[in-house]
PDB file of N, CA and C in Angstrom:
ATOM      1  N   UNK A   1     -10.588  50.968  26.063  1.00  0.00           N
ATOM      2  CA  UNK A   1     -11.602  50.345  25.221  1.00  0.00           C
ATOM      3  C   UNK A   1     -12.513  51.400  24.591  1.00  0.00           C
ATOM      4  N   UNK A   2     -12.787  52.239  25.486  1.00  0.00           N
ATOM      5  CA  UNK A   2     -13.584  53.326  24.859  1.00  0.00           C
ATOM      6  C   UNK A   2     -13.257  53.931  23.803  1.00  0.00           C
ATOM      7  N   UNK A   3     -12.085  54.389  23.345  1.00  0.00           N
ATOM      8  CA  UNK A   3     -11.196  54.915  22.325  1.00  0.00           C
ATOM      9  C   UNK A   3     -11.298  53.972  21.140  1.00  0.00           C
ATOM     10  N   UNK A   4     -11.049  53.000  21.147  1.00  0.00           N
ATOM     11  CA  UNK A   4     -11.876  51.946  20.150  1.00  0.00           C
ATOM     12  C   UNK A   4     -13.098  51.915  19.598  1.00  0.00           C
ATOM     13  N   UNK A   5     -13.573  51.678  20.560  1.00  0.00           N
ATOM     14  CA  UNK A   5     -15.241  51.518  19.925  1.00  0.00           C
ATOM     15  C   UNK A   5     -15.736  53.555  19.463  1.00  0.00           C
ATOM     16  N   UNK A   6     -15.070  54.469  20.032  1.00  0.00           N
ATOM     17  CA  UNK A   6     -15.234  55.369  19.489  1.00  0.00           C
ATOM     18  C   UNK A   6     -14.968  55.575  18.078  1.00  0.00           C
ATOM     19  N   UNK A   7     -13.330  55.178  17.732  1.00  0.00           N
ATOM     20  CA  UNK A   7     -12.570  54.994  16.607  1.00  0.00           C
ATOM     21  C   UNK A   7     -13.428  54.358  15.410  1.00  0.00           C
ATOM     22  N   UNK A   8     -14.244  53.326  16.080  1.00  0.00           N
ATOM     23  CA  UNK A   8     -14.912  52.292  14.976  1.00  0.00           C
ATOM     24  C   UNK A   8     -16.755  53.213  15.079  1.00  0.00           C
ATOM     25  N   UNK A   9     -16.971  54.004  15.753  1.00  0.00           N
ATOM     26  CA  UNK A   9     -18.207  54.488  15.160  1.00  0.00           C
ATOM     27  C   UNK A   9     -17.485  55.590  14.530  1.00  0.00           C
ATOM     28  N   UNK A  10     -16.354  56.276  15.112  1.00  0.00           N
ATOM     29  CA  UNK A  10     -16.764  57.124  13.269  1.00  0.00           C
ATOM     30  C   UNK A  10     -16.228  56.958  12.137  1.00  0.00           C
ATOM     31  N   UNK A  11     -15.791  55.548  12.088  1.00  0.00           N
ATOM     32  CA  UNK A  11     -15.268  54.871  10.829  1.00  0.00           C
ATOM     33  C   UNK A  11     -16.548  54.458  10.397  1.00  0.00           C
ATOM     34  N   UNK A  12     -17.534  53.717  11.239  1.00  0.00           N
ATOM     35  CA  UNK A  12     -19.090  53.681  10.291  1.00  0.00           C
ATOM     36  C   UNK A  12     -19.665  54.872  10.154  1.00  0.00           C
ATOM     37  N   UNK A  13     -19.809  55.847  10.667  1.00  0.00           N
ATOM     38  CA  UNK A  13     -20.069  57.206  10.465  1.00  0.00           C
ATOM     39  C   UNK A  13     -19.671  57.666   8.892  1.00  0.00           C
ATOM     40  N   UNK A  14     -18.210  57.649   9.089  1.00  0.00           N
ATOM     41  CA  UNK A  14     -17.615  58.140   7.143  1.00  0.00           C
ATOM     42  C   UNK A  14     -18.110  56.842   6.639  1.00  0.00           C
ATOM     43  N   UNK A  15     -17.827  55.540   6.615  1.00  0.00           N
ATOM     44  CA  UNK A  15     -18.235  54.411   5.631  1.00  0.00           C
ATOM     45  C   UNK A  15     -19.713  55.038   5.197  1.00  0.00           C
ATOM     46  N   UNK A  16     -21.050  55.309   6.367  1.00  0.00           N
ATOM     47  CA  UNK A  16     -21.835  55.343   5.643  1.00  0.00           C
ATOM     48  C   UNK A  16     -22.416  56.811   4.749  1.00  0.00           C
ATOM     49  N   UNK A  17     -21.670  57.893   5.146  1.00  0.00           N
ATOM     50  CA  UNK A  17     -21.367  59.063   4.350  1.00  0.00           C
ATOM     51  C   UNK A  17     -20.974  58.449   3.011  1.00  0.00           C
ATOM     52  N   UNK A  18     -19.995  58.365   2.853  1.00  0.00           N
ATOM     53  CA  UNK A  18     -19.318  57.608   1.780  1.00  0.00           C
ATOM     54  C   UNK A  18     -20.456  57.391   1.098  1.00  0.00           C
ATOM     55  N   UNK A  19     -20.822  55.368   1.208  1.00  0.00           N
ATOM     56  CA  UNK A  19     -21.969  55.116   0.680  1.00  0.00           C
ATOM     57  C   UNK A  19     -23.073  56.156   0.140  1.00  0.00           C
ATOM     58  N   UNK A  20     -23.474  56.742   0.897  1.00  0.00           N
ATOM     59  CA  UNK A  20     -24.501  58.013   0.662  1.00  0.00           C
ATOM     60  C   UNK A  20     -24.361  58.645  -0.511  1.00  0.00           C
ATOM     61  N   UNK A  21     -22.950  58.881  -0.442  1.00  0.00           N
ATOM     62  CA  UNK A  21     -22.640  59.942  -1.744  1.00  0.00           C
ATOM     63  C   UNK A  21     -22.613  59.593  -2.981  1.00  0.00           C
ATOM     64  N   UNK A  22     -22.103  57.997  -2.639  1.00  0.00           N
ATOM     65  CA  UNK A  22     -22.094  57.311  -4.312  1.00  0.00           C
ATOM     66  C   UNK A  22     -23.494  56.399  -4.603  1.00  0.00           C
ATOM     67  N   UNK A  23     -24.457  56.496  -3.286  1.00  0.00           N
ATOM     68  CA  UNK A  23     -26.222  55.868  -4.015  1.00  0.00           C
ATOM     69  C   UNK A  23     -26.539  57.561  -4.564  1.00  0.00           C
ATOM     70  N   UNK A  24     -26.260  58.355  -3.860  1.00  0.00           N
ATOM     71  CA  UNK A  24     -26.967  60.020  -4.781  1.00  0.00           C
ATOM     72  C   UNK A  24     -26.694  59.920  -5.800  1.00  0.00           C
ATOM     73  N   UNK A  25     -24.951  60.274  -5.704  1.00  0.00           N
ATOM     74  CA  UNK A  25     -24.491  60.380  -7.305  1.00  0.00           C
ATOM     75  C   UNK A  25     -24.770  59.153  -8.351  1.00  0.00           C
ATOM     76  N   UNK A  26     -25.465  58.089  -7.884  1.00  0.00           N
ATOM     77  CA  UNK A  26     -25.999  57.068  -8.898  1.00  0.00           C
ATOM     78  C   UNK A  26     -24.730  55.838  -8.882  1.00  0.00           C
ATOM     79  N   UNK A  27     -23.667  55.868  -7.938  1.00  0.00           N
ATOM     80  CA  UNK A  27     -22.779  54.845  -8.684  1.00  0.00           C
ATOM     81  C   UNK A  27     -22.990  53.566  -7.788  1.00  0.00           C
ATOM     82  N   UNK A  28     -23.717  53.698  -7.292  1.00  0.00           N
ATOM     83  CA  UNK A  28     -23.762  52.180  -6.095  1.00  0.00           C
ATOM     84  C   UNK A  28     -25.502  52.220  -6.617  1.00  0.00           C
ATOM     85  N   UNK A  29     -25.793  51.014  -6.410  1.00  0.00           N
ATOM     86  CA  UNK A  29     -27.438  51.183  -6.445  1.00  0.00           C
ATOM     87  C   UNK A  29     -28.293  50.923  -4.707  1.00  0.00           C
ATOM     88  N   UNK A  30     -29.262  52.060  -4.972  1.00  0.00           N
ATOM     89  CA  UNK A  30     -29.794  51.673  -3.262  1.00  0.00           C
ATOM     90  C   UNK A  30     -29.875  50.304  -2.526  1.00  0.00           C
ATOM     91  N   UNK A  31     -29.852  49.211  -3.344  1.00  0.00           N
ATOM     92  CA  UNK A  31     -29.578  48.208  -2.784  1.00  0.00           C
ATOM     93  C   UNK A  31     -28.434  47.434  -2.188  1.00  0.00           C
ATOM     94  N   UNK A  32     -27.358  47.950  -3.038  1.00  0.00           N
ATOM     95  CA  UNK A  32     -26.079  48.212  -2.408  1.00  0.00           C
ATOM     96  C   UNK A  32     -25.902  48.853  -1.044  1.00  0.00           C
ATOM     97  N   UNK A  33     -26.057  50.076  -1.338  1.00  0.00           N
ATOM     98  CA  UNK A  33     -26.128  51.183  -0.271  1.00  0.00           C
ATOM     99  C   UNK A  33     -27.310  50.090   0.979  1.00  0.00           C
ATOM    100  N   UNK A  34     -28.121  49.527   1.001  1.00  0.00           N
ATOM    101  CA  UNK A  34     -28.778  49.302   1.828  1.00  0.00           C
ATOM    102  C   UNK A  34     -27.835  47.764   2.567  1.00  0.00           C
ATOM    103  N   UNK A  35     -27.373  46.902   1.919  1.00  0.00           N
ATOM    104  CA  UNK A  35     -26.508  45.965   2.189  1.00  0.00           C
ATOM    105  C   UNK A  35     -25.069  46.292   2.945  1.00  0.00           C
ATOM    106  N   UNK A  36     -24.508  47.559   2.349  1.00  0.00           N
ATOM    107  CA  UNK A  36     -23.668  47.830   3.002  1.00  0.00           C
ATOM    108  C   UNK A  36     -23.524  48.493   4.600  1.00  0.00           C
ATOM    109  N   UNK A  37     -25.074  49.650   4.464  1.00  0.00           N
ATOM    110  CA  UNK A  37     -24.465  49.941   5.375  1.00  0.00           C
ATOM    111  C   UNK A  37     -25.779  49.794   6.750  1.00  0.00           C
ATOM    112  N   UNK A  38     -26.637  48.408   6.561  1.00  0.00           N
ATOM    113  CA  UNK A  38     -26.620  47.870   7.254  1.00  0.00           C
ATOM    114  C   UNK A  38     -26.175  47.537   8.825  1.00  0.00           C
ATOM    115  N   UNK A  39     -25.048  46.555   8.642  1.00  0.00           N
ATOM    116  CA  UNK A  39     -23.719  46.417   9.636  1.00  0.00           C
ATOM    117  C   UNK A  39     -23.564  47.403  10.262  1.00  0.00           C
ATOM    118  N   UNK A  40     -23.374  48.271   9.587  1.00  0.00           N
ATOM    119  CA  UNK A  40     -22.643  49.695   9.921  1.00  0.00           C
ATOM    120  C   UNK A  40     -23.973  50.346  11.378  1.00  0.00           C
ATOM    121  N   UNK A  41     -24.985  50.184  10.458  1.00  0.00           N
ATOM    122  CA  UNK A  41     -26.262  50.935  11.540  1.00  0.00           C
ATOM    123  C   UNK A  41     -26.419  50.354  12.802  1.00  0.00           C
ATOM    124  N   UNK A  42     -26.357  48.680  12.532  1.00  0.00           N
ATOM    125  CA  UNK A  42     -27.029  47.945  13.615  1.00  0.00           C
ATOM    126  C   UNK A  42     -25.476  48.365  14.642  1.00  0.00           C
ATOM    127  N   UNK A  43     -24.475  48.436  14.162  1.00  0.00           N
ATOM    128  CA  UNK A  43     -22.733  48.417  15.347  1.00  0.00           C
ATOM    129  C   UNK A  43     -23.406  49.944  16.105  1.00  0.00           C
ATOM    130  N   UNK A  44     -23.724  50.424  15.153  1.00  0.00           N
ATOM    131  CA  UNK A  44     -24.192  52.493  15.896  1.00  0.00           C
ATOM    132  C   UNK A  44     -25.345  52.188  16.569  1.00  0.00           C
ATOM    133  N   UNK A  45     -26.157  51.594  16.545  1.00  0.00           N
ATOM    134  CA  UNK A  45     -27.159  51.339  16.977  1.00  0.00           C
ATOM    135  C   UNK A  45     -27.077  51.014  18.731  1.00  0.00           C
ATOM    136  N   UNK A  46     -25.853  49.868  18.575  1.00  0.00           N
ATOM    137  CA  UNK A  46     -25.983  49.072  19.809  1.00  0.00           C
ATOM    138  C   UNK A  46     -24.348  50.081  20.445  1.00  0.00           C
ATOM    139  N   UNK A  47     -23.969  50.472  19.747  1.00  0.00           N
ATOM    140  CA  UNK A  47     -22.928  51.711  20.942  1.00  0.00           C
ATOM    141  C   UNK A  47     -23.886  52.721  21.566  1.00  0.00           C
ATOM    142  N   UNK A  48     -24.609  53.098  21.006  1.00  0.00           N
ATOM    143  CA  UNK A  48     -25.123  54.572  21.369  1.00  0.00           C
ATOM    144  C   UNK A  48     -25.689  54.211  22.069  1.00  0.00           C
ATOM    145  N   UNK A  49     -26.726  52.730  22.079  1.00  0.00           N
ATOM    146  CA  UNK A  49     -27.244  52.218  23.491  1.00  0.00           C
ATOM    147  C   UNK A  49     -26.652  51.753  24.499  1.00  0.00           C
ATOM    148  N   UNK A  50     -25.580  51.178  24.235  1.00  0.00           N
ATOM    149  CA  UNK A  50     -24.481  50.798  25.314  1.00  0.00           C
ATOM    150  C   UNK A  50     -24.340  52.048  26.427  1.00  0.00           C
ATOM    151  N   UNK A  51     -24.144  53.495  25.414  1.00  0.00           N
ATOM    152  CA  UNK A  51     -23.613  54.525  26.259  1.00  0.00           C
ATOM    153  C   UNK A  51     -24.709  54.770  27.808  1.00  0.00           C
ATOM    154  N   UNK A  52     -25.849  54.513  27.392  1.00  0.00           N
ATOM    155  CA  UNK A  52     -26.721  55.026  28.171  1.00  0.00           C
ATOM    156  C   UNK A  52     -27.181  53.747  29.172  1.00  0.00           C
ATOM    157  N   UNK A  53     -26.433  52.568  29.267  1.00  0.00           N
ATOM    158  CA  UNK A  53     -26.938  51.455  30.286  1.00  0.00           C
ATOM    159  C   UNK A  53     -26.365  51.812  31.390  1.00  0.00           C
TER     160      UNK A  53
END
């Protein structure tokens, strides 16, 4: 299981790189960028706390 949920934070990791690069370079608008990667924060959010229960 661990290998999973690893797999899927650093798939939100690049998703929100990604994002990043195209609100800089102007092609998403920050509100985009804020909708998308969202999801992404709150899933990192609650692994990284998981690690430490």
């Amino acid at each position: 299981m661990y290998s999973i949920e690893n797999d899927l934070k650093n798939l939100c990791l690049d998703f929100i790189d990604v994002l990043h690069s195209l609100e800089k370079s102007g092609d998403i608008a920050k509100e985009e960028y804020e909708q998308y990667s969202k999801p992404k924060i709150a899933f990192l959010k609650k692994y990284i706390k998981s690690l430490y229960i």
